[in-house]
C-alpha atoms as a PDB file:
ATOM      1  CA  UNK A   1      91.888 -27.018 -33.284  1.00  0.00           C
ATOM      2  CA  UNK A   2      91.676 -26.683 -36.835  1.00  0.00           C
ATOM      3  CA  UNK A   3      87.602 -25.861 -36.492  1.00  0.00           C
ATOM      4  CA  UNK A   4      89.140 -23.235 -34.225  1.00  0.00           C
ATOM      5  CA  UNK A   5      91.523 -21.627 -36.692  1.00  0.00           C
ATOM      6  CA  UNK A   6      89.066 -21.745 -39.394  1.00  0.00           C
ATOM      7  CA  UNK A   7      85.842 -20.364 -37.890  1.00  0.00           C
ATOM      8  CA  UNK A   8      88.079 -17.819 -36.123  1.00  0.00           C
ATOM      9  CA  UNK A   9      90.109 -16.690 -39.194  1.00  0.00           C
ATOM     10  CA  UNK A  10      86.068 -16.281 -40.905  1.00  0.00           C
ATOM     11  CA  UNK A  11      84.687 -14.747 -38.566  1.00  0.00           C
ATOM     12  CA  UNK A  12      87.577 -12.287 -38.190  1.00  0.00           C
ATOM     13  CA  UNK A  13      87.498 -11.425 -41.924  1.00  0.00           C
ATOM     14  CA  UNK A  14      83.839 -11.197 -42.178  1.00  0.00           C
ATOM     15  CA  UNK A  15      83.529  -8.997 -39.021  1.00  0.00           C
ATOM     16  CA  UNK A  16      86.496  -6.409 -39.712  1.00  0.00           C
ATOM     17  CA  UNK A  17      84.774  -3.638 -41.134  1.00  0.00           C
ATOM     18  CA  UNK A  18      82.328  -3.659 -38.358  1.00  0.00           C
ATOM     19  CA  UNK A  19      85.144  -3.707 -35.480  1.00  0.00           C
ATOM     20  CA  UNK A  20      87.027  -1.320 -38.097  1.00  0.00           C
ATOM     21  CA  UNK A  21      83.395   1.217 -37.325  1.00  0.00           C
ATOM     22  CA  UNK A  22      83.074   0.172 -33.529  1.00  0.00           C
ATOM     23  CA  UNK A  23      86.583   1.254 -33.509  1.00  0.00           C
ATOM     24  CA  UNK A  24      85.797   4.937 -34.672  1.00  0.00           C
ATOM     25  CA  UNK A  25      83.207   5.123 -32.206  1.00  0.00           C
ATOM     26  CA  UNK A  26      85.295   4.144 -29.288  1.00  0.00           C
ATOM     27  CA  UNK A  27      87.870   7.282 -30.513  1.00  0.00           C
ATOM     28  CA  UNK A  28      84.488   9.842 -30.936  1.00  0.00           C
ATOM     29  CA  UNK A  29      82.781   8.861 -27.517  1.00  0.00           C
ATOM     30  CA  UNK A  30      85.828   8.637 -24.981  1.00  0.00           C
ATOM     31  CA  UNK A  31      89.436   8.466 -27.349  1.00  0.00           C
ATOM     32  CA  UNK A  32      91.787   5.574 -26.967  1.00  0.00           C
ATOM     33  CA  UNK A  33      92.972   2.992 -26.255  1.00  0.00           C
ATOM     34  CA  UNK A  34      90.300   1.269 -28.692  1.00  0.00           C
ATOM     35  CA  UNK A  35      91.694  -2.491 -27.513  1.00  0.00           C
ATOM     36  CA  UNK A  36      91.207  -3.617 -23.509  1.00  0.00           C
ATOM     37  CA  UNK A  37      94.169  -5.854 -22.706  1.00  0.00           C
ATOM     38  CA  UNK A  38      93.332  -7.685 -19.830  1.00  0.00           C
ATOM     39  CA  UNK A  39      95.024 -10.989 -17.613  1.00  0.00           C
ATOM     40  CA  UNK A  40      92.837 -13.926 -17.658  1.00  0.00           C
ATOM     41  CA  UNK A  41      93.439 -18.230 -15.871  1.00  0.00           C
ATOM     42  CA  UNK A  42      93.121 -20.667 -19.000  1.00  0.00           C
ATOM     43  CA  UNK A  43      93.796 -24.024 -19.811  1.00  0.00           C
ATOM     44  CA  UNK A  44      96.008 -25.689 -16.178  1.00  0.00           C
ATOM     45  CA  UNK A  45      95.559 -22.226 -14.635  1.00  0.00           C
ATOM     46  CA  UNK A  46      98.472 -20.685 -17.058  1.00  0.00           C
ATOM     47  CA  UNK A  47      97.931 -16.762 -17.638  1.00  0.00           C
ATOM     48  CA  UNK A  48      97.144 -14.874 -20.811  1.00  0.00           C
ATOM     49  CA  UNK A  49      95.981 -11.727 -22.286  1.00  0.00           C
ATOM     50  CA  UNK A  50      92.983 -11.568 -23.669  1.00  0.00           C
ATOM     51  CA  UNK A  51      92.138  -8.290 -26.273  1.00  0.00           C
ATOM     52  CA  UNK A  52      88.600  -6.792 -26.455  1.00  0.00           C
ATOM     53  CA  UNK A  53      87.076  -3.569 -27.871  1.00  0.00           C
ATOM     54  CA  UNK A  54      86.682  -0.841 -24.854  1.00  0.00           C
ATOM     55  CA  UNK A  55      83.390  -0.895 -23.461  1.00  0.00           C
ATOM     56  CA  UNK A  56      84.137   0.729 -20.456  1.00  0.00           C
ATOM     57  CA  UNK A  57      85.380   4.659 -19.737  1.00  0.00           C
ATOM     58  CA  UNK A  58      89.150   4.974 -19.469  1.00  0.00           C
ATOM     59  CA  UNK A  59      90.332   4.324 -15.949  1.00  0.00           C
ATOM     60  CA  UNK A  60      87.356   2.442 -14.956  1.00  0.00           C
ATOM     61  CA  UNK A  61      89.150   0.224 -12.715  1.00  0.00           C
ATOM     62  CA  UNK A  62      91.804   3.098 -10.779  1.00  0.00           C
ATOM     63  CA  UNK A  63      90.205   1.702  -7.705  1.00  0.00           C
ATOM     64  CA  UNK A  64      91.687  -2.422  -8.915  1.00  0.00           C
ATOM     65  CA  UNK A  65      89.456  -5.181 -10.236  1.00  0.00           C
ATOM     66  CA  UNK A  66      85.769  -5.351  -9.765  1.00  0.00           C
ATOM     67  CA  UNK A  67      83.028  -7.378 -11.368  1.00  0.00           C
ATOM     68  CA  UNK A  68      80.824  -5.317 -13.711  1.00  0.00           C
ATOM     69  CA  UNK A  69      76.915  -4.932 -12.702  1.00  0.00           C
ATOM     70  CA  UNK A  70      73.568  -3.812 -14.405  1.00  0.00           C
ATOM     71  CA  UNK A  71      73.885  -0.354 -15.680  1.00  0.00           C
ATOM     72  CA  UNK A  72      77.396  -0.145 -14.691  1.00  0.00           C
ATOM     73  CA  UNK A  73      78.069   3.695 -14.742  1.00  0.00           C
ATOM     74  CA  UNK A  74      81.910   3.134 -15.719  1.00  0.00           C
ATOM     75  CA  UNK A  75      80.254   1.513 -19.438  1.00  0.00           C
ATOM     76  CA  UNK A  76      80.505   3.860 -22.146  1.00  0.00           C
ATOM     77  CA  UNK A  77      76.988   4.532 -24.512  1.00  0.00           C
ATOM     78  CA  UNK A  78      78.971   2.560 -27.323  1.00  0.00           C
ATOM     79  CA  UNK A  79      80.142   0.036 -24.736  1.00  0.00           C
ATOM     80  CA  UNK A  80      76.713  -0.808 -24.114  1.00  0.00           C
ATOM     81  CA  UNK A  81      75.977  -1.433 -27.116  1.00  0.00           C
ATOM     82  CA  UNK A  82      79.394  -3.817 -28.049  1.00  0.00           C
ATOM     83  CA  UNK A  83      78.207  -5.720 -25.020  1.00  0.00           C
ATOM     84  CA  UNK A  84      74.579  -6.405 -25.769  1.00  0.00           C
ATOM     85  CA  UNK A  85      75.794  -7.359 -29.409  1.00  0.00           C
ATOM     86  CA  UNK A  86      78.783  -9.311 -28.577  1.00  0.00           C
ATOM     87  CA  UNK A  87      80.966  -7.254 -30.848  1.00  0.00           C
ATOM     88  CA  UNK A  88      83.508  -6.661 -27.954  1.00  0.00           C
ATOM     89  CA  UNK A  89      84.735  -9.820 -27.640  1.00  0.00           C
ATOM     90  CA  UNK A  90      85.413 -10.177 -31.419  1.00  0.00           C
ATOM     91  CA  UNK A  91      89.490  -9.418 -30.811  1.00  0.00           C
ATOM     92  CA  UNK A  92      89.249 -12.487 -28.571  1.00  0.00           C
ATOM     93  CA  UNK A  93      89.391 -14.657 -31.387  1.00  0.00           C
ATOM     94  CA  UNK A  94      92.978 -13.539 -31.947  1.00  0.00           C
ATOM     95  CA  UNK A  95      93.643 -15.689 -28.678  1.00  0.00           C
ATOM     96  CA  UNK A  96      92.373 -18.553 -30.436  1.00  0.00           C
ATOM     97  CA  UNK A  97      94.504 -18.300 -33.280  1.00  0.00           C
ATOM     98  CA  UNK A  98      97.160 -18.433 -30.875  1.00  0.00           C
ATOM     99  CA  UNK A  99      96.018 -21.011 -29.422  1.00  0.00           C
ATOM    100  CA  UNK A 100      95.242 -19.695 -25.637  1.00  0.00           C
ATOM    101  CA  UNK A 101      91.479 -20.372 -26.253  1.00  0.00           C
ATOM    102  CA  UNK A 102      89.092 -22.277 -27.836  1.00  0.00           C
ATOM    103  CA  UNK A 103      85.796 -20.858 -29.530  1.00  0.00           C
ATOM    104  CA  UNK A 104      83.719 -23.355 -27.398  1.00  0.00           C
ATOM    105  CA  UNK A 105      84.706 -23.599 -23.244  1.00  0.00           C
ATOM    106  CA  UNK A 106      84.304 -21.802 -19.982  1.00  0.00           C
ATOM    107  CA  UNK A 107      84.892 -18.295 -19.850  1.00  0.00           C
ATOM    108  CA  UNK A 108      88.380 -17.854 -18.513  1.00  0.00           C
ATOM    109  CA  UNK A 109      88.329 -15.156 -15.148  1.00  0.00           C
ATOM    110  CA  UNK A 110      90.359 -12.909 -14.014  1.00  0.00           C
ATOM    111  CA  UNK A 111      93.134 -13.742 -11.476  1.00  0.00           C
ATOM    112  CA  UNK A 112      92.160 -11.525  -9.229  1.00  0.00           C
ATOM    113  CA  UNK A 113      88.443 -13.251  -9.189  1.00  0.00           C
ATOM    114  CA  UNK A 114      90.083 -16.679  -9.264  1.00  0.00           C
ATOM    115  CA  UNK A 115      91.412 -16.969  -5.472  1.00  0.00           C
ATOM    116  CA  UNK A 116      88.261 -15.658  -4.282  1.00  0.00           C
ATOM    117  CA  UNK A 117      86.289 -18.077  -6.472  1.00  0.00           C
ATOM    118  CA  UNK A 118      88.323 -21.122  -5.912  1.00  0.00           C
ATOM    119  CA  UNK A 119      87.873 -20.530  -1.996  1.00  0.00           C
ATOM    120  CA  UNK A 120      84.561 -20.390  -2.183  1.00  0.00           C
ATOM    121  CA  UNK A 121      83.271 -22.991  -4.920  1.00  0.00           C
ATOM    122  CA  UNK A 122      84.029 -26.293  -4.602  1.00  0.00           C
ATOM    123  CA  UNK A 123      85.854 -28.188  -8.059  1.00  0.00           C
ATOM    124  CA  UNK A 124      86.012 -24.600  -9.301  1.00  0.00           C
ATOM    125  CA  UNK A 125      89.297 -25.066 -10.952  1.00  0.00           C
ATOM    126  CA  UNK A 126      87.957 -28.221 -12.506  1.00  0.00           C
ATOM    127  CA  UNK A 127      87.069 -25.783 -15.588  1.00  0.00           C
ATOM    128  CA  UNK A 128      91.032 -25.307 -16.541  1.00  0.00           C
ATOM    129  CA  UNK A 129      90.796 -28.823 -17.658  1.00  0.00           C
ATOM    130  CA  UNK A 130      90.485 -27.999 -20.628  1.00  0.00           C
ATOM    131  CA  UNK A 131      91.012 -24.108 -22.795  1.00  0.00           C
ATOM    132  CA  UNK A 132      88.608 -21.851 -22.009  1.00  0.00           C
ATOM    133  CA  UNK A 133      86.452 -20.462 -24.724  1.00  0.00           C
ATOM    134  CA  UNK A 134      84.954 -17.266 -26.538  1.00  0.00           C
ATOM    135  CA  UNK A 135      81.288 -19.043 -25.799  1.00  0.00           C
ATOM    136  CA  UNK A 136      80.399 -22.501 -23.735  1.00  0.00           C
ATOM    137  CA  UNK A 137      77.407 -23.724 -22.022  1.00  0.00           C
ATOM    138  CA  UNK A 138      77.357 -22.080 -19.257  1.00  0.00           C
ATOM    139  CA  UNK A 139      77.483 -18.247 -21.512  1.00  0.00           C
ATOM    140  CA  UNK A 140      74.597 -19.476 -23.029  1.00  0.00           C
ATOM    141  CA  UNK A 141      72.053 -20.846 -20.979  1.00  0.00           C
ATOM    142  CA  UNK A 142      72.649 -18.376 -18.003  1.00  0.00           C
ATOM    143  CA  UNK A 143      72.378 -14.698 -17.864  1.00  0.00           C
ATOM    144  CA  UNK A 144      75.721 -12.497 -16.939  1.00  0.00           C
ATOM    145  CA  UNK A 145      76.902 -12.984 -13.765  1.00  0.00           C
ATOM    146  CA  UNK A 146      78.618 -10.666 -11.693  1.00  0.00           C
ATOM    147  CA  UNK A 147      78.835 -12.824  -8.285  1.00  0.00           C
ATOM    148  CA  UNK A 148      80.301 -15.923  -6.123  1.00  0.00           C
ATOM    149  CA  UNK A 149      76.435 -17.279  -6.504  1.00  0.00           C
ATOM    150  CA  UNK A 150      76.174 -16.427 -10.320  1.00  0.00           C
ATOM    151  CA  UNK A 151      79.575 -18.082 -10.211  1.00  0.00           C
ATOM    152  CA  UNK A 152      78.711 -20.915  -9.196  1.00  0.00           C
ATOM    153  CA  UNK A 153      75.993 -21.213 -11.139  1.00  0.00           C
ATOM    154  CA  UNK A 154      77.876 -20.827 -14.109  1.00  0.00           C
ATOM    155  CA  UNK A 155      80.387 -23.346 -13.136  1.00  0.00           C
ATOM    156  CA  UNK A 156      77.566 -26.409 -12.855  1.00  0.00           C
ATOM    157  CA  UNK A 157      76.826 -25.636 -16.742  1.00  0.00           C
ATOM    158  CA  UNK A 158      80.763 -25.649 -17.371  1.00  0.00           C
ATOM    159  CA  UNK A 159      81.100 -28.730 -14.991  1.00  0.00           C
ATOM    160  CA  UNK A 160      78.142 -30.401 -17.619  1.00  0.00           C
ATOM    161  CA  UNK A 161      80.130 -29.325 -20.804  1.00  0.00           C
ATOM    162  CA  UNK A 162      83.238 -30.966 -19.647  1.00  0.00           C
ATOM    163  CA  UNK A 163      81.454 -34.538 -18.667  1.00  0.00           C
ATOM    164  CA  UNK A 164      79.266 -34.427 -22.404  1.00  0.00           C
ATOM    165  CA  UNK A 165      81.844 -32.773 -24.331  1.00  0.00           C
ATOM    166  CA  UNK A 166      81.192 -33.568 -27.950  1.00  0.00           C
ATOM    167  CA  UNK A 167      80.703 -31.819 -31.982  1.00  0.00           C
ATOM    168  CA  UNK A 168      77.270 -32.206 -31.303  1.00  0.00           C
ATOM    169  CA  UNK A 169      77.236 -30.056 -28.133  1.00  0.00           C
ATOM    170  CA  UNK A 170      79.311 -27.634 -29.838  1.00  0.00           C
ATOM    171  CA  UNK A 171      77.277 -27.387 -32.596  1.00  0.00           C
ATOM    172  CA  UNK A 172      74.730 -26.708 -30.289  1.00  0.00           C
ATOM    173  CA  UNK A 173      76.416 -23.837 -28.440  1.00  0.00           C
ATOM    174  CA  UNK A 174      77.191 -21.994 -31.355  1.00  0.00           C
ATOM    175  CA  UNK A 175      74.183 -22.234 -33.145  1.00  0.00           C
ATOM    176  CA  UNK A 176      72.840 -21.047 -29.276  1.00  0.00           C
ATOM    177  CA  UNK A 177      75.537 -18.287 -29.199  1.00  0.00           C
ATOM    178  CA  UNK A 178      74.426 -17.426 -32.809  1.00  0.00           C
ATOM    179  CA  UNK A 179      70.788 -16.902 -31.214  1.00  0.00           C
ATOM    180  CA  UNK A 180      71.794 -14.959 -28.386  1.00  0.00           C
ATOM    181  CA  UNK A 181      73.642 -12.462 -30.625  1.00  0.00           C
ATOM    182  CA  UNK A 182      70.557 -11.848 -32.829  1.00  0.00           C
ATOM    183  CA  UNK A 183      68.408 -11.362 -30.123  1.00  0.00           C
END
């Protein structure tokens, strides 16, 4: 926890002034709201809002949830570009601080994804063990996924984090996560 709070607190001083300009270009390209509240299942299935820059156009989702797909036509020309970077999921570390995530652990989903998920995948909600996190094993060694297959994908590399959870693995996944970024 305290690696949390001070890797989070760094990285959200370091990287102000760029969310400061991402910011500015949300406003010019399609106006507010800069920040994308949105309800996510972490740690024992408990509910919390997680914060990221707007990548997507403003009512993107009138028709209710949906999983976002290559060259999604509802992402903004800036969005694309905080996605491929990363640089939208920057206000997430605010829900570290608080303590609803961890920097390293499976992507927490959306509720609405959950059910559907948790029908279909067996141990799925094995994952809630422990707090989800900004990055994990499964973010970086396979490619976005945007289905019940992808999903369970995904959930064999978060399944593998949780059995050989250690510093050394985390270390690992960041220094991975760093990689991915700068690619």
């Amino acid at each position: 926890r305290l690696g949390d709070v001070f890797l989070s607190l760094l990285i959200l001083i370091f990287s102000s002034p760029v969310v400061i300009f991402c910011s500015f270009l949300i406003i010019l390209e399609d106006g507010f709201p800069i920040i994308y509240k949105q309800i996510r299942v972490g740690h024992h299935g408990n509910k919390f809002k997680i914060f990221k820059l707007r990548s997507m156009k403003n009512d993107s989702e009138k028709d209710g949830a949906q999983w976002s797909k290559r060259n999604d036509k509802r992402i903004t020309r800036v969005g694309k570009f905080l996605r491929l970077s990363k640089i939208d999921e920057l206000p997430q570390l605010l829900c570290v601080l608080k303590g609803e995530m961890s920097l390293i652990g499976p992507r927490p989903e959306r509720p609405e994804f959950e059910e559907l998920l948790d029908k279909q995948i067996p141990y799925y909600k094995l994952k809630h063990l422990i707090k989800p996190g900004l990055s994990g094993w499964a973010q970086v060694n396979y490619p976005y996924g945007a289905s019940i297959k992808d999903s369970s994908y995904k959930l064999s590399y978060d399944l593998y984090y949780l059995k050989h959870r250690s510093v050394l693995l985390d270390l690992k996944i960041i220094f991975k996560t760093i990689k991915v970024i700068l690619n």
